[in-house]
C-alpha atoms as a PDB file:
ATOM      1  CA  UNK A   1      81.158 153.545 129.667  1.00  0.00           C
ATOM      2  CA  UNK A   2      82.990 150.428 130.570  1.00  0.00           C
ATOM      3  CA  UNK A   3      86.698 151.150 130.872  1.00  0.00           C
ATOM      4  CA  UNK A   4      88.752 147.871 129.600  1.00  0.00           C
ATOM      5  CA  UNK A   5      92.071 147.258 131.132  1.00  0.00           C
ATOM      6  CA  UNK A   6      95.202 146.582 128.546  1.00  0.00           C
ATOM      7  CA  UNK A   7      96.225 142.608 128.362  1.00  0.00           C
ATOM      8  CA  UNK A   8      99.850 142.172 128.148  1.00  0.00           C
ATOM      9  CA  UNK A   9     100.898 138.761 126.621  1.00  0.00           C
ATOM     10  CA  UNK A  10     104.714 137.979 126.581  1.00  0.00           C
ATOM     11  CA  UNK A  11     105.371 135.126 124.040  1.00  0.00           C
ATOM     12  CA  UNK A  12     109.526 134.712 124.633  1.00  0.00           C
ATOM     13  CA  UNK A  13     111.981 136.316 126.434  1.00  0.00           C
ATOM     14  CA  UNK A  14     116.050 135.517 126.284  1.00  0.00           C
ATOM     15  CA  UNK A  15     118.718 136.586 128.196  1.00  0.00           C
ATOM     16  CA  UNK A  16     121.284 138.739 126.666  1.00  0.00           C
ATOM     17  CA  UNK A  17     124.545 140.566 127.547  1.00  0.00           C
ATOM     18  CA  UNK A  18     124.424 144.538 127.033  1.00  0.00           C
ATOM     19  CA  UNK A  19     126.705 144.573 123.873  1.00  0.00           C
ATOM     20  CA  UNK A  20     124.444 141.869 121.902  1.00  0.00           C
ATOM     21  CA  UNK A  21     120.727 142.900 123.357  1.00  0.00           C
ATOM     22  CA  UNK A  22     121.931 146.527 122.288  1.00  0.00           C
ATOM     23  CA  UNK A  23     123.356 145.422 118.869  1.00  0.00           C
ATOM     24  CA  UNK A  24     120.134 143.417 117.853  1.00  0.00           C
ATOM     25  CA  UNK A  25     118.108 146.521 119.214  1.00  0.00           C
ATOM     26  CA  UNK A  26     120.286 148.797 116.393  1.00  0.00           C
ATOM     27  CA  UNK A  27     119.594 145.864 113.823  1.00  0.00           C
ATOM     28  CA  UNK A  28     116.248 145.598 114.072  1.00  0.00           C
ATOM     29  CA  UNK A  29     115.278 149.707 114.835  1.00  0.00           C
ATOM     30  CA  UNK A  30     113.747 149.194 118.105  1.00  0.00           C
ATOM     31  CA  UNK A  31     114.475 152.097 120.414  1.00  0.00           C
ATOM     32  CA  UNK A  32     114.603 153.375 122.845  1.00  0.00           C
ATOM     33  CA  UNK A  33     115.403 150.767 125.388  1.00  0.00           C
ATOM     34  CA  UNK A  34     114.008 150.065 128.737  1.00  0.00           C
ATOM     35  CA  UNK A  35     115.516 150.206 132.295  1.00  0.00           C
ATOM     36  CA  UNK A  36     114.471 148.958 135.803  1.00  0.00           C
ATOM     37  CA  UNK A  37     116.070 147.265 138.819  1.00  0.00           C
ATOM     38  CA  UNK A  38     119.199 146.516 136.784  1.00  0.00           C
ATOM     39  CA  UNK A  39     118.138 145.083 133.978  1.00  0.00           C
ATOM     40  CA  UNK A  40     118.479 146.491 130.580  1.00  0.00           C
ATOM     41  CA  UNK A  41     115.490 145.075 127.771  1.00  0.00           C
ATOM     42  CA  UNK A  42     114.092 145.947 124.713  1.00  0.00           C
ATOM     43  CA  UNK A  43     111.092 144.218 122.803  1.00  0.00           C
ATOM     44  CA  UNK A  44     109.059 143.436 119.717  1.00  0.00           C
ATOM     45  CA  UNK A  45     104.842 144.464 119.902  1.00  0.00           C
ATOM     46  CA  UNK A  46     101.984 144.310 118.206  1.00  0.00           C
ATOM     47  CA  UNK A  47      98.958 146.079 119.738  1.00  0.00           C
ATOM     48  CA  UNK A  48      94.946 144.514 118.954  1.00  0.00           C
ATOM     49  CA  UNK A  49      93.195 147.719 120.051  1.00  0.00           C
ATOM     50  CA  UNK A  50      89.524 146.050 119.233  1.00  0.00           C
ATOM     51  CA  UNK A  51      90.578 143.133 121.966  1.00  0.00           C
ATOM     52  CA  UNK A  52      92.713 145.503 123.928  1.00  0.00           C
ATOM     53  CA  UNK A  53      95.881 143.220 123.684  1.00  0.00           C
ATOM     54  CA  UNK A  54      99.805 143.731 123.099  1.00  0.00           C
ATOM     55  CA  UNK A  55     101.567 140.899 122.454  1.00  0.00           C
ATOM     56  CA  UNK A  56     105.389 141.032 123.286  1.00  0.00           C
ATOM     57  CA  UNK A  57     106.598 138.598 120.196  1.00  0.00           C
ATOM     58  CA  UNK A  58     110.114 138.703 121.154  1.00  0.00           C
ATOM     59  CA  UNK A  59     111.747 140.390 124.627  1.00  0.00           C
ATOM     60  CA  UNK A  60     115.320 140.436 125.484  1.00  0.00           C
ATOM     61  CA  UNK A  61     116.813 141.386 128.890  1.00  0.00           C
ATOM     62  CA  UNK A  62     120.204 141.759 129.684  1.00  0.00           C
ATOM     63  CA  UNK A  63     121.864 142.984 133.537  1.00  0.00           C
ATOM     64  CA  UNK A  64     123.157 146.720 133.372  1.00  0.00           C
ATOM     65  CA  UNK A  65     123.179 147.130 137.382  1.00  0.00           C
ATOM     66  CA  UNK A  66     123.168 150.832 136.826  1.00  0.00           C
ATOM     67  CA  UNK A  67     120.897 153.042 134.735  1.00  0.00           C
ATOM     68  CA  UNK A  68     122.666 155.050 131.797  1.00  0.00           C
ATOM     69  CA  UNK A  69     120.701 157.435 129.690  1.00  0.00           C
ATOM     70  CA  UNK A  70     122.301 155.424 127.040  1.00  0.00           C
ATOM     71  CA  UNK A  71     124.183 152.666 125.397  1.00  0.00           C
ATOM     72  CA  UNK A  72     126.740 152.726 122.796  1.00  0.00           C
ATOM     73  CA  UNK A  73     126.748 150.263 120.123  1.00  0.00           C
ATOM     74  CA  UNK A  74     130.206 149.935 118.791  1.00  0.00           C
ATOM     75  CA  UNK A  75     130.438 149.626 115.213  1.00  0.00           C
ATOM     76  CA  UNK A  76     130.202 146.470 112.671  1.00  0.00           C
ATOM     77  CA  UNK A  77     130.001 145.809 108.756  1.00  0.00           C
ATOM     78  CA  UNK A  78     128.725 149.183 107.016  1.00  0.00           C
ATOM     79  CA  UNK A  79     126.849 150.540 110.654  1.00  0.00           C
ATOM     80  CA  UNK A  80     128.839 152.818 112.208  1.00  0.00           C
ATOM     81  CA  UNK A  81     128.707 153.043 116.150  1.00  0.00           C
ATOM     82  CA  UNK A  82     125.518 154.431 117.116  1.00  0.00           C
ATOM     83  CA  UNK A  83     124.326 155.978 120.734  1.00  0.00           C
ATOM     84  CA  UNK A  84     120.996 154.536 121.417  1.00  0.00           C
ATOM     85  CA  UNK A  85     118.605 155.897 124.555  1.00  0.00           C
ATOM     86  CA  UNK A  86     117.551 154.306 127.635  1.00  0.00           C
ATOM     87  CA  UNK A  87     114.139 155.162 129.247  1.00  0.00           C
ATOM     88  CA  UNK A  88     113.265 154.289 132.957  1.00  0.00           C
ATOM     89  CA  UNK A  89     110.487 152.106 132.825  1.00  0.00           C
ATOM     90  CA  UNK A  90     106.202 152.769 132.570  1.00  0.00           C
ATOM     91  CA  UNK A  91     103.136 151.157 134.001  1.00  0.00           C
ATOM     92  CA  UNK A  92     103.504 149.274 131.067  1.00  0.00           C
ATOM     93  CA  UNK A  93     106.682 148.204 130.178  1.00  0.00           C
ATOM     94  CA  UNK A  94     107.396 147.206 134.308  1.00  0.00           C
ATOM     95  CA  UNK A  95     104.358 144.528 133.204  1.00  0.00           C
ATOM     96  CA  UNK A  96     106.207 143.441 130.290  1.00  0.00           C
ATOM     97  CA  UNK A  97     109.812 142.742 132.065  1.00  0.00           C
ATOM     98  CA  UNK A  98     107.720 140.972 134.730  1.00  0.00           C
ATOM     99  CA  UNK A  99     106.315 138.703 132.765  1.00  0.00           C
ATOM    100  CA  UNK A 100     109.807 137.937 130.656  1.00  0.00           C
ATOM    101  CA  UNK A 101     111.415 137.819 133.936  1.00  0.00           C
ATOM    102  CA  UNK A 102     108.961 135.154 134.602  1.00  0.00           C
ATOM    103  CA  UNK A 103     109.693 133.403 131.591  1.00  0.00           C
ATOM    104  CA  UNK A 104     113.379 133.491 132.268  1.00  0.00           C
ATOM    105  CA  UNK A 105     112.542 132.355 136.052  1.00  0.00           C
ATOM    106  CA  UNK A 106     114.688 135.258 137.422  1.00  0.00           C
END
């Protein structure tokens, strides 16, 4: 059986500060977020398993020089503050921060 390998296609990235990336991350229910070498980033997927493809619609990466198990959002509007987690990265997330790091030309 032929094993296929998983293609990772990044379509934006932006650069965000912590309070903002982790705000939009509350707004929009993506969690948990991602951590390596200092940078902080979350992102939006959608997985083709019959072409073996993710596509990363939307990333956002913001500098957090040291990891934290989480981030506190502080309050706004009717949403009260909320503690959100941060995961060291995988295999495949490390691809996907490349790749917006890329993007960004970091």
């Amino acid at each position: 059986m032929e094993k296929k390998s998983l293609i990772v296609n990044v379509c934006s990235a932006k650069q965000r500060p912590v309070a903002e990336l982790a705000g939009c991350a509350l707004c929009q229910e993506v969690k948990p977020l991602f951590w390596k070498d200092g940078k902080l980033f979350c992102f939006e997927t959608k997985f083709y398993a019959k072409d073996s493809r993710l596509f990363v619609l939307d990333t956002c990466v913001a500098k957090m020089p040291t990891y934290s198990k989480t981030v506190r959002v502080e309050g706004f509007a009717n949403i009260p503050s909320v503690i959100l987690p941060v995961v060291r990265t995988s295999a495949i997330t490390e691809k996907i921060l490349e790749q917006a790091l890329n993007m960004l030309k970091e």
